[in-house]
Protein backbone atom coordinates (compact mmCIF):
# COMPACT_ATOMS: atom_id res chain seq x y z
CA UNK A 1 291.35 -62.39 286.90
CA UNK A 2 293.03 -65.31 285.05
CA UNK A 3 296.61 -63.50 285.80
CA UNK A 4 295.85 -61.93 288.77
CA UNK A 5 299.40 -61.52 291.05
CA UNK A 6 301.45 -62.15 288.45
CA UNK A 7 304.30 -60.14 286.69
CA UNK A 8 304.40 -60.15 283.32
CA UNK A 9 307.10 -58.16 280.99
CA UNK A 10 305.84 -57.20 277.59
CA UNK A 11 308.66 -56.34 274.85
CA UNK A 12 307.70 -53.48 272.31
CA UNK A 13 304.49 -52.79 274.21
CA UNK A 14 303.70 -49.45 272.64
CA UNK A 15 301.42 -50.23 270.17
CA UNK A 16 300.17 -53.17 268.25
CA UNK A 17 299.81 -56.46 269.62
CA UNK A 18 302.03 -55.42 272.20
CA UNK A 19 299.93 -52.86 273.59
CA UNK A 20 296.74 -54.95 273.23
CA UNK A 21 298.39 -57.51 275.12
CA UNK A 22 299.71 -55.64 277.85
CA UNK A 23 295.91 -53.49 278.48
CA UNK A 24 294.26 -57.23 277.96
CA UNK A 25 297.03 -58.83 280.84
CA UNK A 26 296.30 -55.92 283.11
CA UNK A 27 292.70 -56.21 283.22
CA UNK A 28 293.29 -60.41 284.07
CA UNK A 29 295.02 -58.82 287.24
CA UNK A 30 298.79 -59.09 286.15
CA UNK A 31 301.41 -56.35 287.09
CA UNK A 32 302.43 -55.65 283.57
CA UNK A 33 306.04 -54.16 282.78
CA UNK A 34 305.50 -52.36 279.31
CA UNK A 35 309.08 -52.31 277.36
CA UNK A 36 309.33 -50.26 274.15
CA UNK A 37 312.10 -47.95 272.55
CA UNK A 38 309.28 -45.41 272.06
CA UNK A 39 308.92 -43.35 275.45
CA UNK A 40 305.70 -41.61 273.86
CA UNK A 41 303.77 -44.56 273.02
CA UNK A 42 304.84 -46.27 276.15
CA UNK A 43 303.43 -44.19 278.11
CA UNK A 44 300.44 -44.05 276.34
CA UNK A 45 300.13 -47.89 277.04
CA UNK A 46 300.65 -46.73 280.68
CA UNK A 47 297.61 -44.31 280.43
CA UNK A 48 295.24 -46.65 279.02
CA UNK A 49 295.99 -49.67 281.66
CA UNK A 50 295.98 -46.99 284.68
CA UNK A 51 292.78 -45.69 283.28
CA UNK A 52 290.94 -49.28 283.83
CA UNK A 53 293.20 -49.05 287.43
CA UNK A 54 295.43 -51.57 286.51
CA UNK A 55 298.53 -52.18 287.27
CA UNK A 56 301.86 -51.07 285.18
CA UNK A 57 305.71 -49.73 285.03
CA UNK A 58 307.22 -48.33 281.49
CA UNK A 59 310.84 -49.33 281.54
CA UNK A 60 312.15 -47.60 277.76
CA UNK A 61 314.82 -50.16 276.16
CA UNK A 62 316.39 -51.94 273.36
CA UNK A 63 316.02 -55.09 273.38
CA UNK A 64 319.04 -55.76 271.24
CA UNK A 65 321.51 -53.52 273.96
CA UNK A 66 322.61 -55.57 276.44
CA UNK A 67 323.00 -52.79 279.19
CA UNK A 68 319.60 -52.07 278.44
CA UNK A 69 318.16 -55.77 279.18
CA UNK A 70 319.83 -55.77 282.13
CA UNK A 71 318.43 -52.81 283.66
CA UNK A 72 314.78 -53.80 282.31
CA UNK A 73 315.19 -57.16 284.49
CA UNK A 74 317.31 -55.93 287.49
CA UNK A 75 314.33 -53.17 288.09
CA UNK A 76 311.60 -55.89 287.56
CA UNK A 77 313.21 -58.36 289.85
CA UNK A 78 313.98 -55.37 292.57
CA UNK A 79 310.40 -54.31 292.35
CA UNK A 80 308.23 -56.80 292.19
CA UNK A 81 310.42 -59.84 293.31
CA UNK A 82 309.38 -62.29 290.30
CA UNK A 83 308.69 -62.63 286.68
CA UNK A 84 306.28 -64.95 285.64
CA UNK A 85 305.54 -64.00 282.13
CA UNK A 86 307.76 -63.23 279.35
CA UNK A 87 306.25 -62.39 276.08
CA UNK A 88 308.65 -61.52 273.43
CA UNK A 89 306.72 -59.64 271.36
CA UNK A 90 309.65 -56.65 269.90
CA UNK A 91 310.25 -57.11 266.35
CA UNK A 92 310.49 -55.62 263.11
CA UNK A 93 309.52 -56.57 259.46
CA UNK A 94 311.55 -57.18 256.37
CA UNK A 95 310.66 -56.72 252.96
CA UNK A 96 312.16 -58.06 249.51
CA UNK A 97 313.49 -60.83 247.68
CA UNK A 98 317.10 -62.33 248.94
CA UNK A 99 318.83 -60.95 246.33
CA UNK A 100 317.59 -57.54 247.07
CA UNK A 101 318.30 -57.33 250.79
CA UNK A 102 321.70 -55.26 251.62
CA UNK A 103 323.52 -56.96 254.34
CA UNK A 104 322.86 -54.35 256.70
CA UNK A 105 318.71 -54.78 256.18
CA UNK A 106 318.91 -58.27 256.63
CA UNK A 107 321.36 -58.26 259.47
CA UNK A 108 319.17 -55.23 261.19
CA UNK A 109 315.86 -57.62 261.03
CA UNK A 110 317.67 -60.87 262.65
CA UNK A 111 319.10 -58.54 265.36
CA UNK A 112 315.78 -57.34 266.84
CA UNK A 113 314.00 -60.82 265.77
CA UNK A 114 316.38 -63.01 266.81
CA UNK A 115 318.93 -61.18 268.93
CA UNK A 116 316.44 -59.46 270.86
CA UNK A 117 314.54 -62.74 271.71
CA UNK A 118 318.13 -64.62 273.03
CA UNK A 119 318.89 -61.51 275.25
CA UNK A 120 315.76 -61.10 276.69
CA UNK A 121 315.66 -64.22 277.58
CA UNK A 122 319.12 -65.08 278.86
CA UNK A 123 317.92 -62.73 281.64
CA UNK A 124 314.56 -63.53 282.51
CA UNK A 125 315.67 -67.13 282.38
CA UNK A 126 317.24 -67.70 285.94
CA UNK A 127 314.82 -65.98 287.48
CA UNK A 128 312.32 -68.43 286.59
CA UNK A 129 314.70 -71.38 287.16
CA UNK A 130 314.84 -70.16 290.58
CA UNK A 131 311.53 -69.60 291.53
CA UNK A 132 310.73 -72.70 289.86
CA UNK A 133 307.84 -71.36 287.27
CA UNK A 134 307.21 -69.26 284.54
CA UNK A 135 306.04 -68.85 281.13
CA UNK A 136 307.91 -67.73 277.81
CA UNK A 137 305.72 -66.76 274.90
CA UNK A 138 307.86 -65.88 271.61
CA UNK A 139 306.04 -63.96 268.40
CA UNK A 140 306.99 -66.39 265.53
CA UNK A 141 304.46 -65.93 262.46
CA UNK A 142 302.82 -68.47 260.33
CA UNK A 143 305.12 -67.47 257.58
CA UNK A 144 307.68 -69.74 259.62
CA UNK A 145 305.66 -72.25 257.89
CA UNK A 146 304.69 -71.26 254.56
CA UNK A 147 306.49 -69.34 251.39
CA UNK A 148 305.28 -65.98 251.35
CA UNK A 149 306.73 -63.43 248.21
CA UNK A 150 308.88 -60.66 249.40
CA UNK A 151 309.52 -61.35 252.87
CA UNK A 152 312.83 -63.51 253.09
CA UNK A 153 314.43 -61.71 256.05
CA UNK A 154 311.56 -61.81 258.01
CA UNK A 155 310.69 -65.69 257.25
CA UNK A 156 314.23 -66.26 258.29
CA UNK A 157 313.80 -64.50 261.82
CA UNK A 158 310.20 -66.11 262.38
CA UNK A 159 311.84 -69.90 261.22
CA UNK A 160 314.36 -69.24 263.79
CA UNK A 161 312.26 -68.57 266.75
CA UNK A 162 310.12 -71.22 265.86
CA UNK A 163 312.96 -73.88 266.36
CA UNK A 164 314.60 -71.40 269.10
CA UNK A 165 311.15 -71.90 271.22
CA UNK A 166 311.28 -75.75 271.46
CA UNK A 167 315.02 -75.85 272.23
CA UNK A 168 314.14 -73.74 274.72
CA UNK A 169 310.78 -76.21 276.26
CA UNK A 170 313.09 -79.23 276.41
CA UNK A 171 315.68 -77.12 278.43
CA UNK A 172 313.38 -75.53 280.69
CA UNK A 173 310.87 -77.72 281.13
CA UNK A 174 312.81 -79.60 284.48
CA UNK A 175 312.02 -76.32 286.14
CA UNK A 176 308.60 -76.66 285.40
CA UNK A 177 308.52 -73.57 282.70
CA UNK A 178 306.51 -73.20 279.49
CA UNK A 179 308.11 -71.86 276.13
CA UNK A 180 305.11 -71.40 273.40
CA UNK A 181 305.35 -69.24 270.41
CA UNK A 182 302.29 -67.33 268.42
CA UNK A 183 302.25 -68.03 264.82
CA UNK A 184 300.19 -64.88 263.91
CA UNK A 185 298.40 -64.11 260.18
CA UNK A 186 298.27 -60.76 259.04
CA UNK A 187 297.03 -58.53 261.60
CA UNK A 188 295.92 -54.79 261.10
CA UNK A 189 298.63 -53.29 262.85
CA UNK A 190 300.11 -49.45 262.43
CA UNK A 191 302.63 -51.17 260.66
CA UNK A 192 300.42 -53.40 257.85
CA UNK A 193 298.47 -49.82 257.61
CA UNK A 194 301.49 -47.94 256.73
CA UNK A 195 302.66 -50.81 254.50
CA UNK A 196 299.47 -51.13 252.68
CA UNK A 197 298.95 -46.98 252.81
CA UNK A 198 302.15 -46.68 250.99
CA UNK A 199 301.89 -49.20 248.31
CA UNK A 200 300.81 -48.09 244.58
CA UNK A 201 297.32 -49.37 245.04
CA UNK A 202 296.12 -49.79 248.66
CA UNK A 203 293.00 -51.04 247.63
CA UNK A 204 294.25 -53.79 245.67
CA UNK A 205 296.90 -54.44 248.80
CA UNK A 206 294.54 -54.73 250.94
CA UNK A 207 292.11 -57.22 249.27
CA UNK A 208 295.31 -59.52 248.16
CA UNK A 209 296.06 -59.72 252.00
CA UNK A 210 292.44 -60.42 252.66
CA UNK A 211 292.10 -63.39 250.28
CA UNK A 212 295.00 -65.41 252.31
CA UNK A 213 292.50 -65.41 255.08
CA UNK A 214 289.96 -67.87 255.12
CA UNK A 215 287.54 -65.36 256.44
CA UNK A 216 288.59 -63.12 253.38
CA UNK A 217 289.17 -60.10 256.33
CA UNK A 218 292.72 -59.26 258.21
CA UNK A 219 293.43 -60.20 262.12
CA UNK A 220 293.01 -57.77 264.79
CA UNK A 221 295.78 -56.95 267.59
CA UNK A 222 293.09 -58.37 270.24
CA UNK A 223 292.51 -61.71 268.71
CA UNK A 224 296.35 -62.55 269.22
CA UNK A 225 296.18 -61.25 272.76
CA UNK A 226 293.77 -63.24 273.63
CA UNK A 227 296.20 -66.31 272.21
CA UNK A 228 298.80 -64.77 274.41
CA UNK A 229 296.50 -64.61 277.78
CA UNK A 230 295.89 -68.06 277.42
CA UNK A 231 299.31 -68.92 277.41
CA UNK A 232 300.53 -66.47 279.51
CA UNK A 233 297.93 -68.48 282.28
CA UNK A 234 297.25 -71.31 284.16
CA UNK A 235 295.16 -72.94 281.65
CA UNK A 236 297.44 -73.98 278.82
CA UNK A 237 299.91 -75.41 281.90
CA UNK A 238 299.85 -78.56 279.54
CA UNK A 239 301.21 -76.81 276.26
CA UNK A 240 304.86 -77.13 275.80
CA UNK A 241 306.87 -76.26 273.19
CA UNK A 242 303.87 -75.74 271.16
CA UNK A 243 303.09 -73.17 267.94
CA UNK A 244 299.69 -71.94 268.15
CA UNK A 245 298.10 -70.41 265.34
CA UNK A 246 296.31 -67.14 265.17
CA UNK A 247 296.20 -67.22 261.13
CA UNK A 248 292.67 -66.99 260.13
CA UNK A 249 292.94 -70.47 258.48
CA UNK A 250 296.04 -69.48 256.35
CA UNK A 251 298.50 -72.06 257.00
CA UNK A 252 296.15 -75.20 257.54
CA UNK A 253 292.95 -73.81 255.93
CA UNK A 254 293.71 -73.81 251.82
């Protein structure tokens, strides 16, 4: 029970990492607060965690409307009295060269990326100032730190959090608040399937993902919650500002 009585708000918790996080958080003992546009898969987050009897609220959102953020904190903080976890995990990816992206593709991926992150966060923030703790964990990507063909949007959004998340630790840290980010690899999620399902050849997809991994296979959603627990507890109370890597040796590996 490494979270157990804490409350812990999950954005874009209905599937993915999200939703791996959020069933992993609950059975730590955390009152998890699942946030995702999605009301079906939501709730299906919902089912599984209740199923284990843990504890969880679906509050439907986006992340990039401010009414909406508002409403998604006011009902945490009226419930439960706290937040002590934010992980802002909502985001979106972007495909094609920079000379390819229209305006309103690149503009749509630094909203939810980027915007989403700030307004989240602007407030959950003085909650945590108040009560005088708390922990902020942002989904970068390790493509914040390497080139990667194709994917200048989303590098853009990722390189901002990174450099958004220790701003944020030297603000924050007086009031004795963490701000980490995940630097993920590429994990099998529904949307890398659908990505790699729709390309000409899925099979040759597939294995060119695979050979950027040290261990020559893809991440799982569960292997970055587990990176997320850690940092959403008591035990990384000494990491601040930090970027930890869930890349299956593809940044620091080759």
């Amino acid at each position: 029970m490494r979270l157990k009585d804490k409350v812990a708000i999950i954005t874009g918790a209905g599937s993915g990492i999200g939703k791996e996080t959020a069933v992993l958080f609950a059975k730590e003992g955390a009152t998890v607060v699942i946030n995702d546009l999605d009301e079906k898969s939501g709730q299906q987050t919902i089912d599984e965690i209740h199923l284990n009897n843990g504890k969880a609220i679906f509050i439907q959102g986006n992340i990039t409307k401010t009414e909406d953020v508002k409403y998604l904190v006011y009902e945490v903080t009226k419930r439960f009295g706290r937040i002590d976890i934010l992980f802002n995990n909502a985001g979106i990816s972007g495909i094609g060269q920079l000379h390819e992206i229209e305006s309103e593709e690149w503009e749509r991926v630094l909203n939810v990326n980027v915007y989403g992150v700030f307004l989240v966060s602007k407030y959950v923030i003085p909650y945590m100032m108040e009560q005088q703790s708390g922990s902020i964990i942002n989904m970068s990507s390790c493509i914040a730190e390497i080139g990667l063909a194709n994917r200048a949007s989303y590098a853009a959004s990722k390189g901002a959090i990174l450099s958004l998340t220790k701003s944020m630790q030297v603000d924050y840290a007086k009031y004795n608040m963490r701000v980490n980010a995940l630097m993920p690899g590429t994990i099998y999620t529904p949307f890398v399937e659908d990505y790699i399902s729709k390309s000409t050849s899925p099979e040759e997809t597939i294995a060119s993902i695979k050979k950027r991994q040290l261990g020559g296979d893809l991440g799982k959603p569960i292997d970055v919650a587990y990176a997320a627990l850690y940092l959403a507890s008591d035990e990384s109370k000494f990491m601040m500002g930090s970027s930890m890597y869930v890349d299956g040796g593809v940044v620091n590996g080759k």
